[in-house]
Protein backbone atom coordinates (compact mmCIF):
# COMPACT_ATOMS: atom_id res chain seq x y z
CA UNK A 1 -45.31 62.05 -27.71
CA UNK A 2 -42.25 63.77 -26.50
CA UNK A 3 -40.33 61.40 -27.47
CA UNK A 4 -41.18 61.47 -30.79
CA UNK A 5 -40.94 65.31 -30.85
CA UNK A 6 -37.22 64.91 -29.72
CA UNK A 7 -36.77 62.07 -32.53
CA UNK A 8 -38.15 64.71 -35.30
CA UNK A 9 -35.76 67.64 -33.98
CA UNK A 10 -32.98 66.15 -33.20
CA UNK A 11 -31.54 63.51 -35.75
CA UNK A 12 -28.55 63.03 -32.66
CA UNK A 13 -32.00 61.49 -30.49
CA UNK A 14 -33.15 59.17 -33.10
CA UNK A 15 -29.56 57.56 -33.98
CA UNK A 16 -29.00 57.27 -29.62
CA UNK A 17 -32.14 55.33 -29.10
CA UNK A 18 -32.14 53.39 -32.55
CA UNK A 19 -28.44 52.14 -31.59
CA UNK A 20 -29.57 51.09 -27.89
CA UNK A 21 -32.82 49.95 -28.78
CA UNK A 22 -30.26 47.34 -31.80
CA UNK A 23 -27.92 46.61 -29.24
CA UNK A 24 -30.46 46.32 -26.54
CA UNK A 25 -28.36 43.46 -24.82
CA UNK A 26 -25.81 45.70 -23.17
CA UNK A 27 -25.79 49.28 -21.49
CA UNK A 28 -23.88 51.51 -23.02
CA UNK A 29 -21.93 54.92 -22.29
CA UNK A 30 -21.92 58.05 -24.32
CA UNK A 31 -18.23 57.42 -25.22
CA UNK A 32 -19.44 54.18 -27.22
CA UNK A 33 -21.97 55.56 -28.56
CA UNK A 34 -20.36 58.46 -30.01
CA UNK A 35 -17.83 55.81 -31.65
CA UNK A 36 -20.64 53.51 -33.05
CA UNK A 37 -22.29 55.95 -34.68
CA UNK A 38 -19.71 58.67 -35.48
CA UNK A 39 -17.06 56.36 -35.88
CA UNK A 40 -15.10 56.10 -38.79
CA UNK A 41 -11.20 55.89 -39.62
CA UNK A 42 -10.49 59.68 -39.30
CA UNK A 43 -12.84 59.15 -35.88
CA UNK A 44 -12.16 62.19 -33.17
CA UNK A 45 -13.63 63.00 -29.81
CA UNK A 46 -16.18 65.66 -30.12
CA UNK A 47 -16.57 66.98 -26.63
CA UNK A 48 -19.78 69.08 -28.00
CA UNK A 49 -20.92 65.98 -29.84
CA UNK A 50 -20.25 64.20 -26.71
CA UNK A 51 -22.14 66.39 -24.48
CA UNK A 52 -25.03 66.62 -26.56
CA UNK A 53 -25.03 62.63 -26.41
CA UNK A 54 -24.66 62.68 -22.71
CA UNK A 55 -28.08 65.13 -22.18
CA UNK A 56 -29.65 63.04 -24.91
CA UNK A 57 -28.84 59.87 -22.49
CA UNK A 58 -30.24 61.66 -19.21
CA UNK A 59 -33.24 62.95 -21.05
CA UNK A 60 -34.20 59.44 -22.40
CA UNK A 61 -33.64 57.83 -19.09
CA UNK A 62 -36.04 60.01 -17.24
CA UNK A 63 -38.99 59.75 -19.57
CA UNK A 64 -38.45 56.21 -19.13
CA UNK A 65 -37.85 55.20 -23.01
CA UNK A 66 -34.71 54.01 -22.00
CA UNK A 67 -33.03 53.05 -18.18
CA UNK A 68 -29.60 53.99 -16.35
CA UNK A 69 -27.97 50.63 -15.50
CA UNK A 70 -25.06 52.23 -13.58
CA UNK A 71 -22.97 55.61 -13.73
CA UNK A 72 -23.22 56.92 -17.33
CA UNK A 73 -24.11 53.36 -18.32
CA UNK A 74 -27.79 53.12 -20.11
CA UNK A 75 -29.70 50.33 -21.78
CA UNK A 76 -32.86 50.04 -24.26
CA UNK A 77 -36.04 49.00 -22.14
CA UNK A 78 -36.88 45.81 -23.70
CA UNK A 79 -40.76 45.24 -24.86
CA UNK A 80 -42.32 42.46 -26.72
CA UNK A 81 -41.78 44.02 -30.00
CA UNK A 82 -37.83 43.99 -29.26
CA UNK A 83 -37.72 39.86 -28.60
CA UNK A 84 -36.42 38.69 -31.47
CA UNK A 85 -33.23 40.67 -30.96
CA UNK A 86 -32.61 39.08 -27.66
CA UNK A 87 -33.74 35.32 -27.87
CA UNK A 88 -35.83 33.08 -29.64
CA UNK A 89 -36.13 30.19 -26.93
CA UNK A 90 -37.78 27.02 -27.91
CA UNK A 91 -41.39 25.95 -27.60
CA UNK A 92 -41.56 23.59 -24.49
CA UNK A 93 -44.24 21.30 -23.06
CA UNK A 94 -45.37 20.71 -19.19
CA UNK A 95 -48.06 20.02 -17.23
CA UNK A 96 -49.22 17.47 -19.25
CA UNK A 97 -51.91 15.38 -18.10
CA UNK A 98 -53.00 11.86 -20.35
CA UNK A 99 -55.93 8.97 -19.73
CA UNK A 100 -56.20 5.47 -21.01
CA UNK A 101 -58.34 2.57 -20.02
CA UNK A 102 -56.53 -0.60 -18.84
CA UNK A 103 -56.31 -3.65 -20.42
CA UNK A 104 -58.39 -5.99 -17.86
CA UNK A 105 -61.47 -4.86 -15.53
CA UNK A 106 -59.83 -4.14 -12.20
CA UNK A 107 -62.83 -4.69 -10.35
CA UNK A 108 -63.57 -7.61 -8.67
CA UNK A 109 -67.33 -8.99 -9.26
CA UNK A 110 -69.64 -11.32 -6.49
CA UNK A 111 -72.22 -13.21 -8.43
CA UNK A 112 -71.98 -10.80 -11.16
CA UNK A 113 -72.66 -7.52 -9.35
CA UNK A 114 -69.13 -5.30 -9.44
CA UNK A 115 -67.98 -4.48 -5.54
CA UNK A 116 -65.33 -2.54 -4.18
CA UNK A 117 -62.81 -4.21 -4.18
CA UNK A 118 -59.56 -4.95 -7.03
CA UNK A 119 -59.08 -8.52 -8.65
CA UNK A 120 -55.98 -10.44 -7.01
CA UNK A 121 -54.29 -10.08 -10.02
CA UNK A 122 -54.74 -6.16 -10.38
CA UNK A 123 -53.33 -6.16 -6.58
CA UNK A 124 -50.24 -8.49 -7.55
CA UNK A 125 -49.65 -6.33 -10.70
CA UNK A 126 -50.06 -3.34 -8.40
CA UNK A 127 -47.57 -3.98 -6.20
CA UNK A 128 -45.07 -5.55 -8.74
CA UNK A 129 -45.02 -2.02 -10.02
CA UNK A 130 -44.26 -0.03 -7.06
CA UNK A 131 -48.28 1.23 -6.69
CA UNK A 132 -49.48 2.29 -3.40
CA UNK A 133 -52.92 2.77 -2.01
CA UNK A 134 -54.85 5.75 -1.80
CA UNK A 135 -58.37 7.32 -1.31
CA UNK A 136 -61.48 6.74 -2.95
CA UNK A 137 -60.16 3.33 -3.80
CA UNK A 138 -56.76 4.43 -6.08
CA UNK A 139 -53.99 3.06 -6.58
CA UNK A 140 -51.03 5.56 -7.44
CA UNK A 141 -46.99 5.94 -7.92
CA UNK A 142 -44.82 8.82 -8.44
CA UNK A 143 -41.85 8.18 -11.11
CA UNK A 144 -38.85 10.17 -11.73
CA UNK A 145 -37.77 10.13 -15.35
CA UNK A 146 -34.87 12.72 -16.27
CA UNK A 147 -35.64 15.43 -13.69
CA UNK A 148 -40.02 15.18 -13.92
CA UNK A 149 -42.18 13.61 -11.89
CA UNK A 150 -44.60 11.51 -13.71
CA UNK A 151 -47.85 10.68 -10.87
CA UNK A 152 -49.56 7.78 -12.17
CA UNK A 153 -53.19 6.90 -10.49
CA UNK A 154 -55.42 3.89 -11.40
CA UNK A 155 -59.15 4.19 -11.02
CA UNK A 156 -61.30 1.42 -9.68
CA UNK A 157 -63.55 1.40 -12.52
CA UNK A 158 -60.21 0.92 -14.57
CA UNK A 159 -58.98 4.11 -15.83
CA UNK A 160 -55.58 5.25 -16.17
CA UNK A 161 -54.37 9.01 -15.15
CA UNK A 162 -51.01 10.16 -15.85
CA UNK A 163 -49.57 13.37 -14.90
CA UNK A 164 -46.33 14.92 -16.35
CA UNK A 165 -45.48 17.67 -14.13
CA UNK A 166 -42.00 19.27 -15.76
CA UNK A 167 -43.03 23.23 -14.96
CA UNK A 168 -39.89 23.72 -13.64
CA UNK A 169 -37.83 21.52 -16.74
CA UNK A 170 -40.15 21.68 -19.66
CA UNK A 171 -39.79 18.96 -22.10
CA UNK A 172 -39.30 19.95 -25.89
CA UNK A 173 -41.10 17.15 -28.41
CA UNK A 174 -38.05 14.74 -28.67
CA UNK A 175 -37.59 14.60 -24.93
CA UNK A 176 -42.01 14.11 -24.73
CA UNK A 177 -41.83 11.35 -27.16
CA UNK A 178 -38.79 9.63 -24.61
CA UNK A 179 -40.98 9.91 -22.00
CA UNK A 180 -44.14 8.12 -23.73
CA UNK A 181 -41.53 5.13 -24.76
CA UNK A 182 -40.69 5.20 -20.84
CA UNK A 183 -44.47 4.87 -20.18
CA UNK A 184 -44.75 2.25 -22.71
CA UNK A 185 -42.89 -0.05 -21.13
CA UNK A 186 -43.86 0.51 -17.81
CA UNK A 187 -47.38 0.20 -17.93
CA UNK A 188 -47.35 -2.54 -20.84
CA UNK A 189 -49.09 -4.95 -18.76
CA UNK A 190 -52.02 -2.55 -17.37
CA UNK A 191 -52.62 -0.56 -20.10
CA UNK A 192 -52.90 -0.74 -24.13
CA UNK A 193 -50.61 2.89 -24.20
CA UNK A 194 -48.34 2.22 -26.84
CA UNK A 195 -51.79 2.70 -29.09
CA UNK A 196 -51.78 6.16 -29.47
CA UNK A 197 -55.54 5.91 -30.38
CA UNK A 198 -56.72 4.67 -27.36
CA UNK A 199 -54.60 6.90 -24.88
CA UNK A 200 -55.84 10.52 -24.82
CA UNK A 201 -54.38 14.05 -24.24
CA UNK A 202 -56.44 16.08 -21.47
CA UNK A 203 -54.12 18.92 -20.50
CA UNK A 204 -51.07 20.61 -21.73
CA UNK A 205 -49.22 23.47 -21.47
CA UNK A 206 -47.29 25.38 -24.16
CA UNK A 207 -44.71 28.13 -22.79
CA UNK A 208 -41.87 29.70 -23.82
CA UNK A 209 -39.27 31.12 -21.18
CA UNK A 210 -37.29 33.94 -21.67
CA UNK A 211 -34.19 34.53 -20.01
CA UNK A 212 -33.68 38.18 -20.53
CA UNK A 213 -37.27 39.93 -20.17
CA UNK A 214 -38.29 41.17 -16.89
CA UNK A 215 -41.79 42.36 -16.36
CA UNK A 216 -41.75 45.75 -15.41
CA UNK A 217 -44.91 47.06 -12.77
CA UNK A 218 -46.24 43.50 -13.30
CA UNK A 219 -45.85 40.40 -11.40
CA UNK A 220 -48.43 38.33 -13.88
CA UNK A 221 -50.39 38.91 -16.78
CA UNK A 222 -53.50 36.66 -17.24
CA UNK A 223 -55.70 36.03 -20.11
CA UNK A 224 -58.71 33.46 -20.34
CA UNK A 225 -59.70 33.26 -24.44
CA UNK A 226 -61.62 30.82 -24.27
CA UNK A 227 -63.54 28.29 -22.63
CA UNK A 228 -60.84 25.40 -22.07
CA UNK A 229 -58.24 27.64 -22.68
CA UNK A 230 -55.95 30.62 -20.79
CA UNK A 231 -52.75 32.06 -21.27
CA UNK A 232 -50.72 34.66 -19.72
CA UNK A 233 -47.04 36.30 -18.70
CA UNK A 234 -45.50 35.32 -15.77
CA UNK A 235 -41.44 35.60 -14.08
CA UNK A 236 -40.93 32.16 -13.03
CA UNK A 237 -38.25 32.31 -9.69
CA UNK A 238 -37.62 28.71 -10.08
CA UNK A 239 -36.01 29.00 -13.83
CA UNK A 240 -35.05 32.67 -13.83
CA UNK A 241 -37.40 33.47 -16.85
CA UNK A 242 -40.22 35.12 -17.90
CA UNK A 243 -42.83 32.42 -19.52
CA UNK A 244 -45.05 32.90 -22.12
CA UNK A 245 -47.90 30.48 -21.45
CA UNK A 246 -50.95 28.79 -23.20
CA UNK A 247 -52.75 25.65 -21.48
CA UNK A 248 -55.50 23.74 -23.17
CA UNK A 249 -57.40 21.09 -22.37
CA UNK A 250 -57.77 19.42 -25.83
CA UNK A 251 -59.16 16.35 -25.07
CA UNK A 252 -58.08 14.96 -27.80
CA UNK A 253 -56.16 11.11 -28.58
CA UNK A 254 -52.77 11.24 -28.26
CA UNK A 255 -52.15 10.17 -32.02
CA UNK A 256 -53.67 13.87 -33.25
CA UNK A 257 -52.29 15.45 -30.45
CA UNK A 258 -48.55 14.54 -31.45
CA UNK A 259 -49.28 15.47 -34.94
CA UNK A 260 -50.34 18.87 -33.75
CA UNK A 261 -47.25 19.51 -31.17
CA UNK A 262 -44.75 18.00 -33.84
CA UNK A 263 -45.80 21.29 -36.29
CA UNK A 264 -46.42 23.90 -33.06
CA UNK A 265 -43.36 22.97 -31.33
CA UNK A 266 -40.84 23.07 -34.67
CA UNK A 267 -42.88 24.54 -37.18
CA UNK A 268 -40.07 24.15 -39.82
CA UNK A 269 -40.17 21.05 -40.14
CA UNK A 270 -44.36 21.03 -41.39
CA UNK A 271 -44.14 20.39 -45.17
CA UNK A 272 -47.61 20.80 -46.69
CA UNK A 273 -48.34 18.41 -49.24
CA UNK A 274 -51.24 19.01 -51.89
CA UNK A 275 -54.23 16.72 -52.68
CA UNK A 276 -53.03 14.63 -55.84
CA UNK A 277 -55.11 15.24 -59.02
CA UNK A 278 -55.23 11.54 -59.83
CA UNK A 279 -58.23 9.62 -57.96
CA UNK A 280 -55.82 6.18 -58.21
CA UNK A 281 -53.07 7.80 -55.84
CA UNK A 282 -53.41 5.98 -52.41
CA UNK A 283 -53.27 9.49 -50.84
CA UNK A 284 -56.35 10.90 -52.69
CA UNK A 285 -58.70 10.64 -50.09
């Protein structure tokens, strides 16, 4: 409320905090801001004008509307409404977490009844690829694939789990769909994946990270919506950024899942195309 006061009184206030709050990359001292705003080609140093600007500064600064950077220096606190003039960072993709069934049954039967215990052939194929054994009779590797650990683990009962974990170097669509053609080939001979149908999407998270909003009083902002969903505002150390999260658990196939992320994650490139009016047209229906 005071602030606003000051802004109705004092036309000087409201052209301070509206050139900041525009600029609100850089801290700024009076001097500037006397020549932004006052500054024309017969510009002069007004030391009242000047000292007005300075008290205006101080003022602002201990309210807390705006902050002293250093000696005389003072920047716009930055809030959500005031993004767009700093960054507009892309949408990324991590923790990503898929499921298939493999081709074969992996479990080896005597006279008919399924034990516990893999098929020679699963075991050959297993260790062809670089798996390892693990509890609860798994099988799993850990692959490296441009910075991201991909943990794959193979079920008994034949069931596939792969786990993308890239919080710390998200992946943007292009560099997801590298990493599926990756998978592709490397699990061609356990699993159908390259059928998009068959492979399906059980957890992903959507996050952008900005690199010039701190939280302020706030180490982490949570938010559960909904039942297989939660979001929240977090500073991430490792990246130097504050991320704006949303994971889901879609459970969904992979094939409407990319159809989805390919319109969330670059929305300019959705075109939407109306029904046809003639029955005949293949894309009727």
């Amino acid at each position: 409320m005071v602030v606003g006061k000051l802004m109705h009184i004092n036309s000087h206030t409201k052209k301070v905090l509206d050139f900041l709050r525009s600029n609100a990359n850089h801290p700024y001292n009076a001097k500037t801001i006397d020549r932004a705003i006052y500054g024309k080609k017969d510009y002069k140093n007004d030391k009242k004008r000047m000292g007005t600007i300075k008290t205006i500064l101080s003022r602002l600064a201990k309210n807390g509307t705006i902050r002293r950077v250093s000696r005389g220096f003072y920047q716009a606190n930055i809030n959500t409404s005031m993004l767009h003039q700093l960054e507009n960072p892309p949408t990324l993709l991590h923790g990503i977490m898929l499921d298939c069934r493999t081709t074969e049954k992996l479990q080896k039967c005597i006279h008919g009844i399924p034990s516990k215990e893999y098929t020679d052939e699963a075991l050959e194929l297993f260790f062809a690829l670089g798996f390892v054994s693990t509890t609860n009779y798994r099988y799993h590797n850990d692959l490296w694939y441009e910075g991201r650990k991909i943990t794959i683990t193979v079920h008994l009962k034949g069931k596939i789990d792969v786990y993308i974990n890239s919080s710390n170097n998200p992946i943007d669509y292009p560099g997801f769909l590298k990493i599926l053609a990756f998978l592709d080939g490397y699990l061609v001979n356990l699993a159908p994946f390259r059928d998009r149908k068959v492979v399906r999407l059980l957890e992903i998270g959507v996050a952008k990270d900005f690199k010039q909003l701190r939280l302020e009083g706030a180490q982490c902002i949570s938010l559960k919506a909904f039942t297989n969903a939660w979001a929240r505002v977090y500073y991430k150390k490792d990246i130097n950024a504050t991320r704006f999260e949303h994971h889901l658990t879609p459970n969904m196939t992979l094939d409407d899942a990319l159809k989805s992320l390919s319109i969330l994650t670059n929305p300019i490139n959705f075109r939407y195309e109306p029904k046809p009016e003639d029955p005949n047209n293949p894309a009727y229906g």
